[in-house]
PDB file of N, CA and C in Angstrom:
ATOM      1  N   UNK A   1     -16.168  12.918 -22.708  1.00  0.00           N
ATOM      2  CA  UNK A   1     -16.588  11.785 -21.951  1.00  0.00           C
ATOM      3  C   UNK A   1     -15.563  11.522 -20.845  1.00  0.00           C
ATOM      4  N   UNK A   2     -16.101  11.251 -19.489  1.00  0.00           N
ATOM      5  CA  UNK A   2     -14.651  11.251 -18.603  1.00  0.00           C
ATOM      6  C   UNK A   2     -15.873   9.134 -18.008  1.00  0.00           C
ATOM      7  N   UNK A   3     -14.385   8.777 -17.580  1.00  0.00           N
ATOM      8  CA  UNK A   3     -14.739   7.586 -16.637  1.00  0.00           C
ATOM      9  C   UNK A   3     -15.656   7.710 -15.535  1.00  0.00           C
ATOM     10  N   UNK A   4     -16.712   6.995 -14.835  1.00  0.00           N
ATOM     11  CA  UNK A   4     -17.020   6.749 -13.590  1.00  0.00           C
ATOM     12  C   UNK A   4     -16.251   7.317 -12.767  1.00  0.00           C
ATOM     13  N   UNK A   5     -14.839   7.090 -12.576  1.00  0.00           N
ATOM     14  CA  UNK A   5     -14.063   6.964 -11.492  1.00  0.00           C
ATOM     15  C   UNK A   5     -13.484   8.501 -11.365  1.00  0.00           C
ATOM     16  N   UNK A   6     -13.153   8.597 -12.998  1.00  0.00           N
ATOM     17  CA  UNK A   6     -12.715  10.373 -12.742  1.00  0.00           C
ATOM     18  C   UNK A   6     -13.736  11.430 -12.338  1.00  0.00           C
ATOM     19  N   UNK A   7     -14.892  11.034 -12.665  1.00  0.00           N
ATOM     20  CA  UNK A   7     -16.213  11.719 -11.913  1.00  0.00           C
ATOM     21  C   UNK A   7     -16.092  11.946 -10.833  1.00  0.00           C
ATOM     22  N   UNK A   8     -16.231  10.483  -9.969  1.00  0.00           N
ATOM     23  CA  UNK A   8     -15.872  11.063  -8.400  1.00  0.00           C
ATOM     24  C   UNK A   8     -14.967  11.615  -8.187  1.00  0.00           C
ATOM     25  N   UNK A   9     -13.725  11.309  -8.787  1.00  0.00           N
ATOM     26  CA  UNK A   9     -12.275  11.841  -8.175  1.00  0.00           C
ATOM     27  C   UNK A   9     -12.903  13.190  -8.663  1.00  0.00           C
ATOM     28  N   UNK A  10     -13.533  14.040  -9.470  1.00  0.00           N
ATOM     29  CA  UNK A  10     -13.323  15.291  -9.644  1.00  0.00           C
ATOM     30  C   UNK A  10     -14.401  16.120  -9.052  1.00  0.00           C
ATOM     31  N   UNK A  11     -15.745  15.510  -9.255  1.00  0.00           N
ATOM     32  CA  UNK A  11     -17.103  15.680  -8.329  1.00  0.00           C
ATOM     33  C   UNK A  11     -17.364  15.616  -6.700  1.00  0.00           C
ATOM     34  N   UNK A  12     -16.755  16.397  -6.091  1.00  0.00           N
ATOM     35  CA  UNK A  12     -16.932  15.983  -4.542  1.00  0.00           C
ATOM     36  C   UNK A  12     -18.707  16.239  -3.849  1.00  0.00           C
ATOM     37  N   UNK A  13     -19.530  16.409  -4.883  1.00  0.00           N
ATOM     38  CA  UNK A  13     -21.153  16.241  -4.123  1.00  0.00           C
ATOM     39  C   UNK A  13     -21.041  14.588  -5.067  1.00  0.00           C
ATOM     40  N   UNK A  14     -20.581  14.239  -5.911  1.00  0.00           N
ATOM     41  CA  UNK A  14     -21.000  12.228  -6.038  1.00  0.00           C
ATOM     42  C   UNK A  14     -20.426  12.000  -5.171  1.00  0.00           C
ATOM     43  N   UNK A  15     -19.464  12.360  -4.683  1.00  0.00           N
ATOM     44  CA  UNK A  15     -18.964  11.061  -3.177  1.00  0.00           C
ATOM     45  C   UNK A  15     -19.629  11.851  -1.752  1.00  0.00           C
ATOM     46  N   UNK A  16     -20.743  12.398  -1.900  1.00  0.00           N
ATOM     47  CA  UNK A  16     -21.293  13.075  -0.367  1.00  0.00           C
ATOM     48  C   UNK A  16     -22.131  12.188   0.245  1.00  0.00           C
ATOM     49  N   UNK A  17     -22.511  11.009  -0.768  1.00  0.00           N
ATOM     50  CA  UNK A  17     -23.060   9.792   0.008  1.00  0.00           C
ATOM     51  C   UNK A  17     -22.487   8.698   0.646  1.00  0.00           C
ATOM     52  N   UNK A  18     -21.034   8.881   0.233  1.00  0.00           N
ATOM     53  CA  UNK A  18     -20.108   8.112   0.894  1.00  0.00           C
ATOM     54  C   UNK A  18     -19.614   8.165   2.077  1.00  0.00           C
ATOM     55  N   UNK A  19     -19.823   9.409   2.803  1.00  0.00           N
ATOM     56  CA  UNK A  19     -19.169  10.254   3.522  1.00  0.00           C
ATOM     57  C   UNK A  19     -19.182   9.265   4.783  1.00  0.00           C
ATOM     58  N   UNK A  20     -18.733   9.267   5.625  1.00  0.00           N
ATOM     59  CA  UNK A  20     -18.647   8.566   6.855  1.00  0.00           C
ATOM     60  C   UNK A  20     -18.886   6.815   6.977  1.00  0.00           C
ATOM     61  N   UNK A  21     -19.284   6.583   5.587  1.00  0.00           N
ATOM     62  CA  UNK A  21     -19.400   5.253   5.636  1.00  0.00           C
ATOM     63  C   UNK A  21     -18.361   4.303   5.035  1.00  0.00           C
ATOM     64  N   UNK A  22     -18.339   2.709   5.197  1.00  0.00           N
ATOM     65  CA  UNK A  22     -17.021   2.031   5.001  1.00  0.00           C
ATOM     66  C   UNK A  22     -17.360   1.354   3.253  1.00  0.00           C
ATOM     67  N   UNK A  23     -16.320   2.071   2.651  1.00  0.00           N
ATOM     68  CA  UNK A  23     -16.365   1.775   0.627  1.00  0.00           C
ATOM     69  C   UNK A  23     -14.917   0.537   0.841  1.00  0.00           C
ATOM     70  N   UNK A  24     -16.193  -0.379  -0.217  1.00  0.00           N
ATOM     71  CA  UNK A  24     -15.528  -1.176  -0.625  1.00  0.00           C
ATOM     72  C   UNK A  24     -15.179  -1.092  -2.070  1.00  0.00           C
ATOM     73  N   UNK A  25     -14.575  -1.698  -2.994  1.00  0.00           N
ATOM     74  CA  UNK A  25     -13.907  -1.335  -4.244  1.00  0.00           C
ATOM     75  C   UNK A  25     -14.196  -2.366  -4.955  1.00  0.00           C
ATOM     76  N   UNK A  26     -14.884  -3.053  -6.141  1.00  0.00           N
ATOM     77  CA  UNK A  26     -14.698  -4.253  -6.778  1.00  0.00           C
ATOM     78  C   UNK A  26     -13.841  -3.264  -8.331  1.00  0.00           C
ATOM     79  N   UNK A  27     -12.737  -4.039  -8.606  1.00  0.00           N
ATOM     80  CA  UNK A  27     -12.130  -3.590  -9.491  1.00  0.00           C
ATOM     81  C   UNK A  27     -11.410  -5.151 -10.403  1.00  0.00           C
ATOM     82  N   UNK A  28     -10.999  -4.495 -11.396  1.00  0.00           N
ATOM     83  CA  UNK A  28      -9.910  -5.535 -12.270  1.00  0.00           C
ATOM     84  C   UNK A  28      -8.319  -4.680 -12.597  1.00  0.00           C
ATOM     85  N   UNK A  29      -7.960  -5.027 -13.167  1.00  0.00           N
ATOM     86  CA  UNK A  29      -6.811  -4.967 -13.934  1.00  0.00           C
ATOM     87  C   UNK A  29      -7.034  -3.600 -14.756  1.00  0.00           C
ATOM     88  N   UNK A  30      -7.869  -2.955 -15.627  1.00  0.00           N
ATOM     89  CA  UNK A  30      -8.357  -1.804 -16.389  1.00  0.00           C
ATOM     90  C   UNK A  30      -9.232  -1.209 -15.231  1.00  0.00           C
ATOM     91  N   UNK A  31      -9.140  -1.484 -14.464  1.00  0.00           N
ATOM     92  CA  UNK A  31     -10.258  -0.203 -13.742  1.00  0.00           C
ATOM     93  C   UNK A  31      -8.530   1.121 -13.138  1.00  0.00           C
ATOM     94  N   UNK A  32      -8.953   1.886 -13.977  1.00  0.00           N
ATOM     95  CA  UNK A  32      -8.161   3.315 -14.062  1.00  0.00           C
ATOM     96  C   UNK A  32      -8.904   4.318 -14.436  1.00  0.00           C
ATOM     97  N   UNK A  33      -7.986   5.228 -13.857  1.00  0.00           N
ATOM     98  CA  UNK A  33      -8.323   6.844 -13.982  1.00  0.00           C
ATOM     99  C   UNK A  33      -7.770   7.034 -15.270  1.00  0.00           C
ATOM    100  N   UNK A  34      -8.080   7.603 -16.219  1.00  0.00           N
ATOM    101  CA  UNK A  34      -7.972   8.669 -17.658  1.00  0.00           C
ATOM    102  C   UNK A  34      -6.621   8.734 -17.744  1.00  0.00           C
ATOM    103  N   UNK A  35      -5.918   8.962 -16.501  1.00  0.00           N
ATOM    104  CA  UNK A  35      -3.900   9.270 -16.431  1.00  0.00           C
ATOM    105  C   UNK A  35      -3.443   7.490 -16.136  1.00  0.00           C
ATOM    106  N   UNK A  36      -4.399   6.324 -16.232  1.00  0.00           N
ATOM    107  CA  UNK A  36      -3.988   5.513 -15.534  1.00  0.00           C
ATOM    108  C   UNK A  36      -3.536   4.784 -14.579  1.00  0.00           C
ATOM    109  N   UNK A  37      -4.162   5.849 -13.248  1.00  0.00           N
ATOM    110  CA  UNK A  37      -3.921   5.224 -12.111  1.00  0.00           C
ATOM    111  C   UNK A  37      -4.903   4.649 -11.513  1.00  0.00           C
ATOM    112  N   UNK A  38      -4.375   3.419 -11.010  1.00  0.00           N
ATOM    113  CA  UNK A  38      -5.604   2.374 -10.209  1.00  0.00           C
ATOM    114  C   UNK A  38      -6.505   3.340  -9.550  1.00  0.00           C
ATOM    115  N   UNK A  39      -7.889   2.336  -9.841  1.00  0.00           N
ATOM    116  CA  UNK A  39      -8.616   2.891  -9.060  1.00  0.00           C
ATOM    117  C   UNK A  39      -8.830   3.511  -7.562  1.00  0.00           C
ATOM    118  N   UNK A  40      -8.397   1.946  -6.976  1.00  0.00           N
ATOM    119  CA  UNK A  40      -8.211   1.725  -5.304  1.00  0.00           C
ATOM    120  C   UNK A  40      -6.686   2.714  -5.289  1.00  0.00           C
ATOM    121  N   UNK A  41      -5.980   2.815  -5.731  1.00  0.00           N
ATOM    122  CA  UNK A  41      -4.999   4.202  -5.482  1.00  0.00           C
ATOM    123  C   UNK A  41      -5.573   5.427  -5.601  1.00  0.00           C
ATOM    124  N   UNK A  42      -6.523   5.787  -6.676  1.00  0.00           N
ATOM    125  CA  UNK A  42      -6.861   6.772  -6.900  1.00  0.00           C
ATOM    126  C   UNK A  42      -8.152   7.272  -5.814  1.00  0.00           C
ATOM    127  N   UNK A  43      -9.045   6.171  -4.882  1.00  0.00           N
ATOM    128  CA  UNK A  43     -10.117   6.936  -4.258  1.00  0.00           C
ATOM    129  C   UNK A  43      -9.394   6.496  -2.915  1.00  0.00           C
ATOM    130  N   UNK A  44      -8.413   5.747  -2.779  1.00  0.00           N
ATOM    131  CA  UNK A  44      -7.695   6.055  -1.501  1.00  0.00           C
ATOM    132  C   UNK A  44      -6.776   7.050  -1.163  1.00  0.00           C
ATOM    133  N   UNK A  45      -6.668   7.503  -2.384  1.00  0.00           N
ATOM    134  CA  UNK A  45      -6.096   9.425  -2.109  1.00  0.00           C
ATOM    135  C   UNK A  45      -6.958  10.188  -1.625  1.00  0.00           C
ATOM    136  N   UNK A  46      -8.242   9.915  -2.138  1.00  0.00           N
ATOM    137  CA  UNK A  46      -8.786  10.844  -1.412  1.00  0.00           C
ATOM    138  C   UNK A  46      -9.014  11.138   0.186  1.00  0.00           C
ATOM    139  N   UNK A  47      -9.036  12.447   0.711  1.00  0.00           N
ATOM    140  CA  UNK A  47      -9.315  12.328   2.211  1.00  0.00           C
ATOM    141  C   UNK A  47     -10.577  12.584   2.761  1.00  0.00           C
ATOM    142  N   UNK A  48     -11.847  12.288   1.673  1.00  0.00           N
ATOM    143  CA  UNK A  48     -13.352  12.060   2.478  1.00  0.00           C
ATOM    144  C   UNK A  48     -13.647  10.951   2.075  1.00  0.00           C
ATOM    145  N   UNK A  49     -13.216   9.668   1.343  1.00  0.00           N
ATOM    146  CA  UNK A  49     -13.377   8.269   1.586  1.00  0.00           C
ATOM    147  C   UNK A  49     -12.398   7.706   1.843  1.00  0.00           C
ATOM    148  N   UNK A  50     -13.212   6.843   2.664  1.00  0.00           N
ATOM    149  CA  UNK A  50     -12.500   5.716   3.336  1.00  0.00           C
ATOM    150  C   UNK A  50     -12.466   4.544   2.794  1.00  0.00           C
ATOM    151  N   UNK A  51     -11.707   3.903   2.066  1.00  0.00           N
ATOM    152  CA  UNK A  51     -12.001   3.041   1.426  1.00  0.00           C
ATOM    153  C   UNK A  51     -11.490   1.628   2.187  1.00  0.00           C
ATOM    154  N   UNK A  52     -11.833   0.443   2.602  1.00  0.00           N
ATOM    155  CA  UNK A  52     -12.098  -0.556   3.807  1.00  0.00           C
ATOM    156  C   UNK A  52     -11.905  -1.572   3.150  1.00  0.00           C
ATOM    157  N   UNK A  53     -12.268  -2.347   1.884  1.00  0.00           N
ATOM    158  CA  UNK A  53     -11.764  -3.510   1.261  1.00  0.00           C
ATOM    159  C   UNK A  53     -11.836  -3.171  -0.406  1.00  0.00           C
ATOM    160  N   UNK A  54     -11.398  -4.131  -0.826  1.00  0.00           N
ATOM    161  CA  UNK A  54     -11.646  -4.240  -2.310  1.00  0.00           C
ATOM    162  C   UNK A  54     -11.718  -5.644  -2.813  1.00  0.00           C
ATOM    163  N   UNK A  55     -12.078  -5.773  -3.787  1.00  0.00           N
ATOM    164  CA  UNK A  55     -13.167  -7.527  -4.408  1.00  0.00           C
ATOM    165  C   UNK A  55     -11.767  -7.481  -5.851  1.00  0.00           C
ATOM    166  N   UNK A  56     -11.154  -8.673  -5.917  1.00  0.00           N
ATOM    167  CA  UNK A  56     -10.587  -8.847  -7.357  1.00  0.00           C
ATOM    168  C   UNK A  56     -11.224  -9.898  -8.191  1.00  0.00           C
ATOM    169  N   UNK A  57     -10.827  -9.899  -9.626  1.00  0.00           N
ATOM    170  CA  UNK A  57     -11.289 -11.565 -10.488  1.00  0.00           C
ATOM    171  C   UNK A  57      -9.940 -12.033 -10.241  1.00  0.00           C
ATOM    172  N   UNK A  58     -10.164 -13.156 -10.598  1.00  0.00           N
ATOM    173  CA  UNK A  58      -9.347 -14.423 -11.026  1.00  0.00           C
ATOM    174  C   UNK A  58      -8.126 -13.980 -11.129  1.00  0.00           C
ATOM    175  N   UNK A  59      -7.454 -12.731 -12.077  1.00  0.00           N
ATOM    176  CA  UNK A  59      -5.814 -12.502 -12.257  1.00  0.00           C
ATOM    177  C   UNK A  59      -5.525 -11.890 -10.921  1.00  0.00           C
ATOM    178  N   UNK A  60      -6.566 -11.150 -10.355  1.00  0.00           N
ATOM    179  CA  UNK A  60      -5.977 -10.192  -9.303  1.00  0.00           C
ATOM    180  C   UNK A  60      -6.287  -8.863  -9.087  1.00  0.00           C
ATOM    181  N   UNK A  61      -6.235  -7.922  -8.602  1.00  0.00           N
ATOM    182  CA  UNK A  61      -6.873  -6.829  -8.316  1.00  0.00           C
ATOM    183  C   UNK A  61      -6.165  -5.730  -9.471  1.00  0.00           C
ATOM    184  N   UNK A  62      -4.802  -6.071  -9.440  1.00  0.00           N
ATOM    185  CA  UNK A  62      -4.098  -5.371 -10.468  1.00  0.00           C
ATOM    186  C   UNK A  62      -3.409  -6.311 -11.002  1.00  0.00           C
ATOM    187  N   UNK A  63      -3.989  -7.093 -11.702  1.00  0.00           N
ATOM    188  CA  UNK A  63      -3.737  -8.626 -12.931  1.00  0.00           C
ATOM    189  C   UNK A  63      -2.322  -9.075 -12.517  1.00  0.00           C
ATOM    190  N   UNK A  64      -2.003  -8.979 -11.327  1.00  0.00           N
ATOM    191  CA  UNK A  64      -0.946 -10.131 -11.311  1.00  0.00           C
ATOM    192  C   UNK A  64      -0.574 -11.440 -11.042  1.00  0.00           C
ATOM    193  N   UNK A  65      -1.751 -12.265 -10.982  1.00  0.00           N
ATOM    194  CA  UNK A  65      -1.634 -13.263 -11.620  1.00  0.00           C
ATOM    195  C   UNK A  65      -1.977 -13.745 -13.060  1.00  0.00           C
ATOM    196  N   UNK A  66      -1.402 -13.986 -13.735  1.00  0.00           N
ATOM    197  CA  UNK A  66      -1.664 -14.542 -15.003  1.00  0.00           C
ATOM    198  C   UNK A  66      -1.793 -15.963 -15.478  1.00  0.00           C
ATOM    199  N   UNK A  67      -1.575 -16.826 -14.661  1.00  0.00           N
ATOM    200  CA  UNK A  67      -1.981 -17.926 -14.573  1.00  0.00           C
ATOM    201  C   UNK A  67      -3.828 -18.432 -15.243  1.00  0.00           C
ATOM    202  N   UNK A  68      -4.118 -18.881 -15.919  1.00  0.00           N
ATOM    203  CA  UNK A  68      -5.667 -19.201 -16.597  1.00  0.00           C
ATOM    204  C   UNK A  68      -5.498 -20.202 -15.292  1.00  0.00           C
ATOM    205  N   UNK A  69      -6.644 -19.879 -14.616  1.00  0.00           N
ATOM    206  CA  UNK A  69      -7.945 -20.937 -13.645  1.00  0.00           C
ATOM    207  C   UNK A  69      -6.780 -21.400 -12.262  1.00  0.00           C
ATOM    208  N   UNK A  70      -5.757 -20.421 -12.082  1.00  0.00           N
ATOM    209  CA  UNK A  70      -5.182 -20.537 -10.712  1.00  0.00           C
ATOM    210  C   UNK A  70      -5.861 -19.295 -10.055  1.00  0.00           C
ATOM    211  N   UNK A  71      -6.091 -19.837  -8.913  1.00  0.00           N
ATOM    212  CA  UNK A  71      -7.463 -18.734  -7.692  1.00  0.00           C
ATOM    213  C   UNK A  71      -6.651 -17.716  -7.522  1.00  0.00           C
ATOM    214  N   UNK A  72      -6.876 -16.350  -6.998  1.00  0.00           N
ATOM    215  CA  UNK A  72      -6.270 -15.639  -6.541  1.00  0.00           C
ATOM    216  C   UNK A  72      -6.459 -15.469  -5.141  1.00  0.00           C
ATOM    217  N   UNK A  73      -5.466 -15.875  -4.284  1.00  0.00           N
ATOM    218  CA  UNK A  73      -6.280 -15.818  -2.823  1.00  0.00           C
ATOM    219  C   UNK A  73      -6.055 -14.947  -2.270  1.00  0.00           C
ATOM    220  N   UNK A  74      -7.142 -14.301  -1.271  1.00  0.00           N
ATOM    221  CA  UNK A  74      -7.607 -13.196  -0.284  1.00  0.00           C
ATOM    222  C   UNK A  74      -5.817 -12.482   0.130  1.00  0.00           C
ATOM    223  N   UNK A  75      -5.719 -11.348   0.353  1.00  0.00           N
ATOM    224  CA  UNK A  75      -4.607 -10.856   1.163  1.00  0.00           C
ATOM    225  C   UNK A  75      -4.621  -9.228   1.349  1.00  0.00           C
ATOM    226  N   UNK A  76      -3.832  -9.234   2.100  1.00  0.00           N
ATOM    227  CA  UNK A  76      -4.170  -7.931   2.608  1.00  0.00           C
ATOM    228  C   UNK A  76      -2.908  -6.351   1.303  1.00  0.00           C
ATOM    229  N   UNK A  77      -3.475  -5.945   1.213  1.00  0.00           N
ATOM    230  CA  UNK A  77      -2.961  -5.012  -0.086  1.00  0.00           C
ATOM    231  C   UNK A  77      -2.045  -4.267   0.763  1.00  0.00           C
ATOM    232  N   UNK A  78      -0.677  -4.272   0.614  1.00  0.00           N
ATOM    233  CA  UNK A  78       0.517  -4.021   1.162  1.00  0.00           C
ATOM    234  C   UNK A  78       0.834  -2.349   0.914  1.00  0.00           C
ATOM    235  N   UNK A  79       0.373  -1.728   0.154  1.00  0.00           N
ATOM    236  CA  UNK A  79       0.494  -0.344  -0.176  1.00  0.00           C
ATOM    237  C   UNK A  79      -1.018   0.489   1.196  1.00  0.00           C
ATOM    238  N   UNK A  80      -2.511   0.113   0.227  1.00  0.00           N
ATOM    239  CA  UNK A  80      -3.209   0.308   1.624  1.00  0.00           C
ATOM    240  C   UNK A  80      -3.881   0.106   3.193  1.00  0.00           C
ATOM    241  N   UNK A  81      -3.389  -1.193   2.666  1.00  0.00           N
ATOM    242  CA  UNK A  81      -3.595  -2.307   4.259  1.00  0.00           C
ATOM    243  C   UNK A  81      -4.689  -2.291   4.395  1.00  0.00           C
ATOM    244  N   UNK A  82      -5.634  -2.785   3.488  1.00  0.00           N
ATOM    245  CA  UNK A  82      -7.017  -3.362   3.337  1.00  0.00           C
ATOM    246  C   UNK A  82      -7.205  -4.875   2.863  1.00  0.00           C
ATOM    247  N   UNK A  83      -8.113  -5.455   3.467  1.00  0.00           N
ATOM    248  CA  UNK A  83      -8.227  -6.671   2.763  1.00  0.00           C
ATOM    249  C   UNK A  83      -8.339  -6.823   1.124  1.00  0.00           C
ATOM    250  N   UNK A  84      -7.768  -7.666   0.697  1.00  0.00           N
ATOM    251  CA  UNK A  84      -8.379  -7.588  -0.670  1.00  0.00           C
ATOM    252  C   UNK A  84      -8.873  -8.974  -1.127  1.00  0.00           C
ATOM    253  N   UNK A  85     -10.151  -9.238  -1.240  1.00  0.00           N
ATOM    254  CA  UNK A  85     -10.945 -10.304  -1.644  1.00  0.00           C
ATOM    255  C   UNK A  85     -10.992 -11.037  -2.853  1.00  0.00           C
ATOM    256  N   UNK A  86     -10.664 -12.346  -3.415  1.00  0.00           N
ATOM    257  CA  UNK A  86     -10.820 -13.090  -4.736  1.00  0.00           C
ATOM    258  C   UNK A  86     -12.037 -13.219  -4.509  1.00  0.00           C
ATOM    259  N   UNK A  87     -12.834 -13.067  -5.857  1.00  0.00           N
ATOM    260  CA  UNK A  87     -14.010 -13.139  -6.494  1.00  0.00           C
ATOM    261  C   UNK A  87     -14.368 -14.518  -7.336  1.00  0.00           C
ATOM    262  N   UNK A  88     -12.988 -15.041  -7.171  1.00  0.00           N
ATOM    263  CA  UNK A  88     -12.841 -16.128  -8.012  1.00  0.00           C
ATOM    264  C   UNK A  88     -12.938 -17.451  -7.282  1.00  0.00           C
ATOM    265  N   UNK A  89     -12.128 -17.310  -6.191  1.00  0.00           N
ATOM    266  CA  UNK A  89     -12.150 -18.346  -5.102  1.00  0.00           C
ATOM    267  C   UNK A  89     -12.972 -18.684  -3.697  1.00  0.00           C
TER     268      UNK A  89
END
């Protein structure tokens, strides 16, 4: 059984519908690859998607907030320089 995510990362005809168009990412805290690397790290390695924003919950895109029922607000993800959107707020 492999993840969703390791599919694409390993399947390059599932991401041939992606191809030229702008991917957005809704992820949490457990959205990983099989070795444990973030998602949004893992399909922004790749070099036939483009990946353009990503959607978090409430803790954060990669759970760092831990705060119960403090918002996580919008900012731009400092590693890929994409927006990254609260889902919460």
């Amino acid at each position: 059984m492999l993840f969703g995510i390791d599919r694409l990362l390993a399947e390059p005809d599932l991401r041939k519908p992606l191809h030229g168009k702008r991917v957005a990412l809704v992820a949490h805290p457990a959205s990983v690859t099989a070795d444990l690397t973030h998602s949004l790290d893992a399909l922004a390695a790749l070099d036939d998607i483009r990946v353009t924003a990503a959607f978090g919950p409430q803790h954060g895109l990669r759970g760092d907030k831990q705060d119960n029922m403090v918002e996580s607000p919008d900012f731009t993800d400092p590693v890929h320089g994409i927006p990254v959107f609260s889902l919460y707020g």
